[in-house]
C-alpha atoms as a PDB file:
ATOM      1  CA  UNK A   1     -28.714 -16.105  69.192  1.00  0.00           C
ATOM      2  CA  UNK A   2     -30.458 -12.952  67.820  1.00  0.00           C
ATOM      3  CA  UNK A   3     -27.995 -12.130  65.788  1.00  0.00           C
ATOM      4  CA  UNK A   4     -28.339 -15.668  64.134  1.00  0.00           C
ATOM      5  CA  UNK A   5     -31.607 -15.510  63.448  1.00  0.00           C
ATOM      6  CA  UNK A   6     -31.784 -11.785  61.931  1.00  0.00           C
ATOM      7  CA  UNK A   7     -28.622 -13.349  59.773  1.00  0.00           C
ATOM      8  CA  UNK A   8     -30.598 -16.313  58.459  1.00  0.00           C
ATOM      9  CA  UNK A   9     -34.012 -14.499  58.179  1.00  0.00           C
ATOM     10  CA  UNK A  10     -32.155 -11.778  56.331  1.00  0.00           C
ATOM     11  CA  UNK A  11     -30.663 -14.820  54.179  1.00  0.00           C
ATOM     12  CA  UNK A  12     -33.352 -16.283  53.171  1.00  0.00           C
ATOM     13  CA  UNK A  13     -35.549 -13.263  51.995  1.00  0.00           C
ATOM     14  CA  UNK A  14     -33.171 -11.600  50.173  1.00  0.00           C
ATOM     15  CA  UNK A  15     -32.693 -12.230  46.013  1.00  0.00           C
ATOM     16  CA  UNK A  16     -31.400 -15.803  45.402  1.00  0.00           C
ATOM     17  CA  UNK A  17     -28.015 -15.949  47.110  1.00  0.00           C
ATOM     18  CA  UNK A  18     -27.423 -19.348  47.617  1.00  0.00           C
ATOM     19  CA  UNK A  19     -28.957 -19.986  44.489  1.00  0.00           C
ATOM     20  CA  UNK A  20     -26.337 -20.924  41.002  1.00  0.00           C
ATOM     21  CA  UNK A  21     -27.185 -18.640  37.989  1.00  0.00           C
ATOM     22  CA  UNK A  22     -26.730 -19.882  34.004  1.00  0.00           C
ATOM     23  CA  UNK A  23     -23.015 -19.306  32.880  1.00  0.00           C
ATOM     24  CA  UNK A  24     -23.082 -16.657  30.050  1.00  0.00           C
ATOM     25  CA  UNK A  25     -21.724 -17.888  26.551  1.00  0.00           C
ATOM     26  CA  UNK A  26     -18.292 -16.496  26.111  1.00  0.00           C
ATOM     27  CA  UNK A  27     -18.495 -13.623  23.622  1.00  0.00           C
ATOM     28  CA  UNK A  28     -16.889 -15.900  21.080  1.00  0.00           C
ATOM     29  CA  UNK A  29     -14.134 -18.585  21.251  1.00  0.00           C
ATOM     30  CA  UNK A  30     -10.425 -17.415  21.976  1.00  0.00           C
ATOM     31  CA  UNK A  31      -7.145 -18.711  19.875  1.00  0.00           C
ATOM     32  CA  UNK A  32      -4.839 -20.093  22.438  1.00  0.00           C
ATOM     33  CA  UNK A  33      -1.501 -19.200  21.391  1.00  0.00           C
ATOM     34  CA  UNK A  34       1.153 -21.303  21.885  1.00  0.00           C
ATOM     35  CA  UNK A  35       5.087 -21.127  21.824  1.00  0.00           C
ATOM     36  CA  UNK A  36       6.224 -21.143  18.365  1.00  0.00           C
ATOM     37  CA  UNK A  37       8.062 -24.071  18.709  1.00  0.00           C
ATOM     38  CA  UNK A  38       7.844 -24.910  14.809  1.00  0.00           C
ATOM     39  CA  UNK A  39       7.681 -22.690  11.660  1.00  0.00           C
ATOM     40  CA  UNK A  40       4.180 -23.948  11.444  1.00  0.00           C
ATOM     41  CA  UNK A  41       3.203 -22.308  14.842  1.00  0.00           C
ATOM     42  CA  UNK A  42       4.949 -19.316  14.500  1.00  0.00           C
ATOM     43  CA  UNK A  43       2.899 -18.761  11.145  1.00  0.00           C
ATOM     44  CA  UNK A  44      -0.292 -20.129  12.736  1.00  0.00           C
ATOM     45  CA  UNK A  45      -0.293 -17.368  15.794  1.00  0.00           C
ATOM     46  CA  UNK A  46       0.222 -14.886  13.272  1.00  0.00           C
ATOM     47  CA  UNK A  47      -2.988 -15.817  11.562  1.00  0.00           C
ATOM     48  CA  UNK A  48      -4.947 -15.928  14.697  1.00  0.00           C
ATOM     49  CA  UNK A  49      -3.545 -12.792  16.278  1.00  0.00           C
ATOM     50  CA  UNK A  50      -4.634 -11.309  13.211  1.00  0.00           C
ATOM     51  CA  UNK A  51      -8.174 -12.706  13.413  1.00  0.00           C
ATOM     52  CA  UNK A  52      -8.920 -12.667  16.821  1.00  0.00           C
ATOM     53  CA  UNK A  53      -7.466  -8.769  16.754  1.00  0.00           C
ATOM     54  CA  UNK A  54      -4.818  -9.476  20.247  1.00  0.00           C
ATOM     55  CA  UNK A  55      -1.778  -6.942  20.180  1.00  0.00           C
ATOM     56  CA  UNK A  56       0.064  -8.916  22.403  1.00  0.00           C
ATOM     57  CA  UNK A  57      -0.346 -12.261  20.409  1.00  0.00           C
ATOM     58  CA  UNK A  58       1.176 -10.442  17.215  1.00  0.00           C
ATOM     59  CA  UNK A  59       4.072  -8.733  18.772  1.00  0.00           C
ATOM     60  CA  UNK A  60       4.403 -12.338  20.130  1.00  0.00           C
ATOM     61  CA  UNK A  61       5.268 -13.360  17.176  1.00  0.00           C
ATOM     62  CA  UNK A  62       8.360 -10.672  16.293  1.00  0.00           C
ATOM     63  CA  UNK A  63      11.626 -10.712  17.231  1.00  0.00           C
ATOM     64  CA  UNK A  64      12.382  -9.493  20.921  1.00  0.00           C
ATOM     65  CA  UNK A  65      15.595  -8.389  21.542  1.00  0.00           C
ATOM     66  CA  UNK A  66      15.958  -9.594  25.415  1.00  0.00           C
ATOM     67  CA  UNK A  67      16.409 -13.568  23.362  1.00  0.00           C
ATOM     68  CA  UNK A  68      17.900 -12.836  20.062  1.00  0.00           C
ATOM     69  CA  UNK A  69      19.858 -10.204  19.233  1.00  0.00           C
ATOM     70  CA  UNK A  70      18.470  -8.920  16.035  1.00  0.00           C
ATOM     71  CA  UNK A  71      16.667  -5.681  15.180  1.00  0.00           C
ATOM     72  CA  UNK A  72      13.502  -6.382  13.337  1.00  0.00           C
ATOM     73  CA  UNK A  73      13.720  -5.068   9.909  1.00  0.00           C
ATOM     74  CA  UNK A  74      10.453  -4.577   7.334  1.00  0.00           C
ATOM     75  CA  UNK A  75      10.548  -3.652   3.678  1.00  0.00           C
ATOM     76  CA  UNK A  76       7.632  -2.216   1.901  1.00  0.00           C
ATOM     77  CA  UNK A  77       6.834  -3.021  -1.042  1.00  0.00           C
ATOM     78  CA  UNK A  78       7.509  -1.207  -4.380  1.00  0.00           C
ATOM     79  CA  UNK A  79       6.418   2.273  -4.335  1.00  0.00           C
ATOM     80  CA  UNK A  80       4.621   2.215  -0.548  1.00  0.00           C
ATOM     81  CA  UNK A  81       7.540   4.502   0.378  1.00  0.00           C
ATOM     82  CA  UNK A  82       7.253   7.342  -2.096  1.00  0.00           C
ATOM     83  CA  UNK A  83       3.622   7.232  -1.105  1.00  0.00           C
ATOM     84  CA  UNK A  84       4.004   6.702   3.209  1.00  0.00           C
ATOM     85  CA  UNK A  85       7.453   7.866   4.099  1.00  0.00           C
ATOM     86  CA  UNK A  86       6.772   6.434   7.484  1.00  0.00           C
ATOM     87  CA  UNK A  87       7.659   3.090   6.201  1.00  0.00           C
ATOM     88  CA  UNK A  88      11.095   4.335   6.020  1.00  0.00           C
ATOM     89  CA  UNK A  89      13.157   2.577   9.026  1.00  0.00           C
ATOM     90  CA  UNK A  90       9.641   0.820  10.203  1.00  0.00           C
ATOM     91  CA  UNK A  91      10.144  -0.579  13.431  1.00  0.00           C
ATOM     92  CA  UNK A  92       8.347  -2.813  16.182  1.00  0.00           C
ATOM     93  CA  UNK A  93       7.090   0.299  17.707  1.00  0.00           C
ATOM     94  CA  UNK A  94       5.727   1.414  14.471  1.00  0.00           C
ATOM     95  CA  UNK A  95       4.044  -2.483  13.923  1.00  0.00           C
ATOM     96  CA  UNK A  96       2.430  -1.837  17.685  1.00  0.00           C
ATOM     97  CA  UNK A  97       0.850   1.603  16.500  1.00  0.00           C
ATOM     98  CA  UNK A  98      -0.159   0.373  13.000  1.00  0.00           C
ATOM     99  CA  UNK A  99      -1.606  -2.635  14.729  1.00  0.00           C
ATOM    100  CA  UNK A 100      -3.874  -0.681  17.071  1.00  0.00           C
ATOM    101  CA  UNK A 101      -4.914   1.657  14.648  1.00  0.00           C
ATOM    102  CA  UNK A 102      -5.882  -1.385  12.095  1.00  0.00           C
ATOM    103  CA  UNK A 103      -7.803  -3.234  14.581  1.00  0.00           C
ATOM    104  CA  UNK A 104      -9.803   0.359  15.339  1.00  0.00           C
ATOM    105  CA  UNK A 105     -10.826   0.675  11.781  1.00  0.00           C
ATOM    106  CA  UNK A 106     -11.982  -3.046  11.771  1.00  0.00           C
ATOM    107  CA  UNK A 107     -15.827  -3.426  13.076  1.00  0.00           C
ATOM    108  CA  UNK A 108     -15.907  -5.175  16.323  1.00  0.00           C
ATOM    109  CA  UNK A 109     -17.872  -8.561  15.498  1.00  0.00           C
ATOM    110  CA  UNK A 110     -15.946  -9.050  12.134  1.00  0.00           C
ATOM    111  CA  UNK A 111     -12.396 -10.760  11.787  1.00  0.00           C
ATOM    112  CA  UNK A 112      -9.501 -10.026   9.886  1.00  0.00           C
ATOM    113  CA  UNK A 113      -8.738 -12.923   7.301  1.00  0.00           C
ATOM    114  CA  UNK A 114      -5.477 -13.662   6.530  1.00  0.00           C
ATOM    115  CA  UNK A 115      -4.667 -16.368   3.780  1.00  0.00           C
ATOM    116  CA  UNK A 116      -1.526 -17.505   3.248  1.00  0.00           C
ATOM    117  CA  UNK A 117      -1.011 -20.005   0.054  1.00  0.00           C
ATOM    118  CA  UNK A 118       1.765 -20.953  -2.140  1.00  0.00           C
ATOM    119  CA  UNK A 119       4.471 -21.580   0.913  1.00  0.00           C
ATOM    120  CA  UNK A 120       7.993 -21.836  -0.170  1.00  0.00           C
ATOM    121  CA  UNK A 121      10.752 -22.729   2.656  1.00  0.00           C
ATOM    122  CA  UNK A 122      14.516 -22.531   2.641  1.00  0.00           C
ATOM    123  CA  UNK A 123      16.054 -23.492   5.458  1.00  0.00           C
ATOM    124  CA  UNK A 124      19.603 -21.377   5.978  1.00  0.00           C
ATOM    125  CA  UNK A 125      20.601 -23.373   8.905  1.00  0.00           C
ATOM    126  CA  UNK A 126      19.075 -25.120  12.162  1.00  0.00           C
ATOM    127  CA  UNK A 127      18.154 -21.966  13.527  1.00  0.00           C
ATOM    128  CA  UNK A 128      17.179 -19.708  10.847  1.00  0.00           C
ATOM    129  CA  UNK A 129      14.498 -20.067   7.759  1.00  0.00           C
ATOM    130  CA  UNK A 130      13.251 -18.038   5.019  1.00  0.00           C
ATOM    131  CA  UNK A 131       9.521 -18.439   4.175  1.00  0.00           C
ATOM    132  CA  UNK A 132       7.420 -16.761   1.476  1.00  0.00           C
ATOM    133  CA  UNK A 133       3.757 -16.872   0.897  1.00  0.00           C
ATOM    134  CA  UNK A 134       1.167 -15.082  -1.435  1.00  0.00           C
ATOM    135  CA  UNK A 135      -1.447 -13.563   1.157  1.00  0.00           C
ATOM    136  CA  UNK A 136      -4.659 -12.007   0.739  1.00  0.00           C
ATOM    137  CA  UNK A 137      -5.562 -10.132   3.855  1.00  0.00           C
ATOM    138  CA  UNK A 138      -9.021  -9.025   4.128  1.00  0.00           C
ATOM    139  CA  UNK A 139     -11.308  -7.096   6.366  1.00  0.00           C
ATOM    140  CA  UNK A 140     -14.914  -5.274   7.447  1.00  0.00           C
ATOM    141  CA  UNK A 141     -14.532  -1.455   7.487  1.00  0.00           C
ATOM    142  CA  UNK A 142     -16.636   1.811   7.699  1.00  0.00           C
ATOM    143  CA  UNK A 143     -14.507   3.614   6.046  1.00  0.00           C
ATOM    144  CA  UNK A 144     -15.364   3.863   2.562  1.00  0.00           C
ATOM    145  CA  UNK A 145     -12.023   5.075   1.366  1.00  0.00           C
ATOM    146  CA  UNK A 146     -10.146   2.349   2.612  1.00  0.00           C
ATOM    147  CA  UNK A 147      -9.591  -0.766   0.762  1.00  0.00           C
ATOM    148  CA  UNK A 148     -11.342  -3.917   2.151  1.00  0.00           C
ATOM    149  CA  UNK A 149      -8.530  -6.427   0.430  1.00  0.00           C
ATOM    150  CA  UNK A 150      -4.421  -6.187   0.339  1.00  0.00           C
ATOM    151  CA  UNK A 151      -2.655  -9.074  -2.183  1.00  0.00           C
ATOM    152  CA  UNK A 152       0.967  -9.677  -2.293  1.00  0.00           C
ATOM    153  CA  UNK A 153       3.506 -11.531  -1.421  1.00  0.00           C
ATOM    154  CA  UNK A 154       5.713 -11.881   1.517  1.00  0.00           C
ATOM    155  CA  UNK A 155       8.946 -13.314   2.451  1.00  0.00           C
ATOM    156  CA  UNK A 156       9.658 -14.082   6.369  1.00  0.00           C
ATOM    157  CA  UNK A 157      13.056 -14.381   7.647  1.00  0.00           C
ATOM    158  CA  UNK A 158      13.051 -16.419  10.961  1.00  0.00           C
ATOM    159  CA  UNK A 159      14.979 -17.283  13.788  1.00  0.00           C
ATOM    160  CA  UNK A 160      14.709 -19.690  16.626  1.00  0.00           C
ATOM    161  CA  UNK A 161      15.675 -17.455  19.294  1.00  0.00           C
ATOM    162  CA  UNK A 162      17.151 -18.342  22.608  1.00  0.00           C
ATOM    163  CA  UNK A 163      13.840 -19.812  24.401  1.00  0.00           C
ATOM    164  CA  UNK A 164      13.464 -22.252  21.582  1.00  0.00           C
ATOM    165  CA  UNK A 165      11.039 -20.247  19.817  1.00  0.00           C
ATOM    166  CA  UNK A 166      10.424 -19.232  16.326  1.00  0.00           C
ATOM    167  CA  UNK A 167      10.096 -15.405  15.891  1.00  0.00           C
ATOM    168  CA  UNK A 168      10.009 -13.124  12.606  1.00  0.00           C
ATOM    169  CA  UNK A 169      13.339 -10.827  12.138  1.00  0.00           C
ATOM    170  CA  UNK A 170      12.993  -9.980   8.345  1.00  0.00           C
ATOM    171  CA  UNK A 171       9.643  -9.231   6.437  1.00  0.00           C
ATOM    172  CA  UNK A 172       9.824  -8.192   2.617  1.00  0.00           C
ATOM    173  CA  UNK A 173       6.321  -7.079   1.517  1.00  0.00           C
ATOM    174  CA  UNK A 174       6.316  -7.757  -2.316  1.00  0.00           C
ATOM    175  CA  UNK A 175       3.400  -6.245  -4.043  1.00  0.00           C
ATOM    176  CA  UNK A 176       1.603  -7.877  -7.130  1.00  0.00           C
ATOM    177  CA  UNK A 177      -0.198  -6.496 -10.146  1.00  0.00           C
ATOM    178  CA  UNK A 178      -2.060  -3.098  -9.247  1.00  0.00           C
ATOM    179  CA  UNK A 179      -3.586  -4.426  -6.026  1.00  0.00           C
ATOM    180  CA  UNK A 180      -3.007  -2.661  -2.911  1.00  0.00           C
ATOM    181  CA  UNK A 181      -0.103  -4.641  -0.515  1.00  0.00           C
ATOM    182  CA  UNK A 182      -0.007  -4.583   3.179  1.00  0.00           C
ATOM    183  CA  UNK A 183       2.789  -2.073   3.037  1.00  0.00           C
ATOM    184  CA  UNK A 184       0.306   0.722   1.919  1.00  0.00           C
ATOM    185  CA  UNK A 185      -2.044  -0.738   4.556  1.00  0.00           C
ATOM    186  CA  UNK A 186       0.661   0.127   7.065  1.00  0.00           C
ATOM    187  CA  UNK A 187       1.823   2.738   5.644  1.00  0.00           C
ATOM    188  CA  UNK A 188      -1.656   4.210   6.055  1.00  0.00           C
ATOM    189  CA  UNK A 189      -2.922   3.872   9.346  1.00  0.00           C
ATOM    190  CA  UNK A 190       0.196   4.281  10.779  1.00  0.00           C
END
């Protein structure tokens, strides 16, 4: 019986146990990501993944070998090679590093904006689609030496690999006028 009452005196004196505190306010809303089971999807997590700065939600959206046997292939964009020879024979393991280092260089409360207008489609079968876009892909940096926008174009081949899901195999960066494309982006913080 002692023991009961030391347990409820030591209850009620001490700092608002039993009472409920205010929720905090998420630190801002999350993108749910969902299975790419249309073009449209597929495109749509790459935005967010972008924005909401989630490595896992924009390898997500590449080819993995363990459902479609394909090696993901990128090509720069005229002239990002002679100035980043690490684009040569980019891989995914190069998209994971230049991923992380982009979203380092980004400040932490500010997204990255991707806009993708102008689509064109062509479907090359039931389970395969090329897809181009003009993009414009903007960002808050630091770094003064480091261009805030990248313009281009870019041409997506895709694949609905074996879990019914659309994933990008083949990405042509095509660069426009003398603005700086998302292949010198990668090419420089790889």
């Amino acid at each position: 019986m002692r023991y009961i009452v030391l347990t409820l005196l030591f209850i009620s004196t001490s700092c608002d146990l039993l009472t409920t505190r205010t929720p905090q306010k998420p630190e801002s809303p999350r993108v749910i990501f969902l299975p790419a089971t249309s073009p449209a999807i597929l495109f749509q997590n790459f935005k967010s993944s972008l924005e909401e700065k989630i490595l896992e939600n924009y390898l997500s959206c590449f080819v993995d070998t363990a459902f479609l046997k394909k090696k993901f292939i990128f090509t720069p964009s005229t002239g990002a090679v002679s100035q980043y020879s690490n684009l040569i024979n980019w891989n995914l393991d190069a998209e994971r590093q230049f991923f992380n280092n982009f979203i380092s260089v980004v400040k932490k409360d500010y997204p990255i904006t991707l806009k993708l207008t102008n689509e064109l489609s062509n479907p090359l079968g039931s389970d395969s689609a090329v897809y181009q876009y003009d993009y414009e892909l903007s960002f808050v940096t630091d770094d003064p030496t480091l261009p805030n926008m990248y313009t281009g174009s870019a041409q997506f081949k895709i694949y609905n690999d074996s879990r019914k899901q659309w994933v990008i195999v083949e990405w042509l960066d095509i660069k426009k006028e003398n603005k700086p494309s998302w292949s010198e982006l990668k090419g420089r913080l790889y």
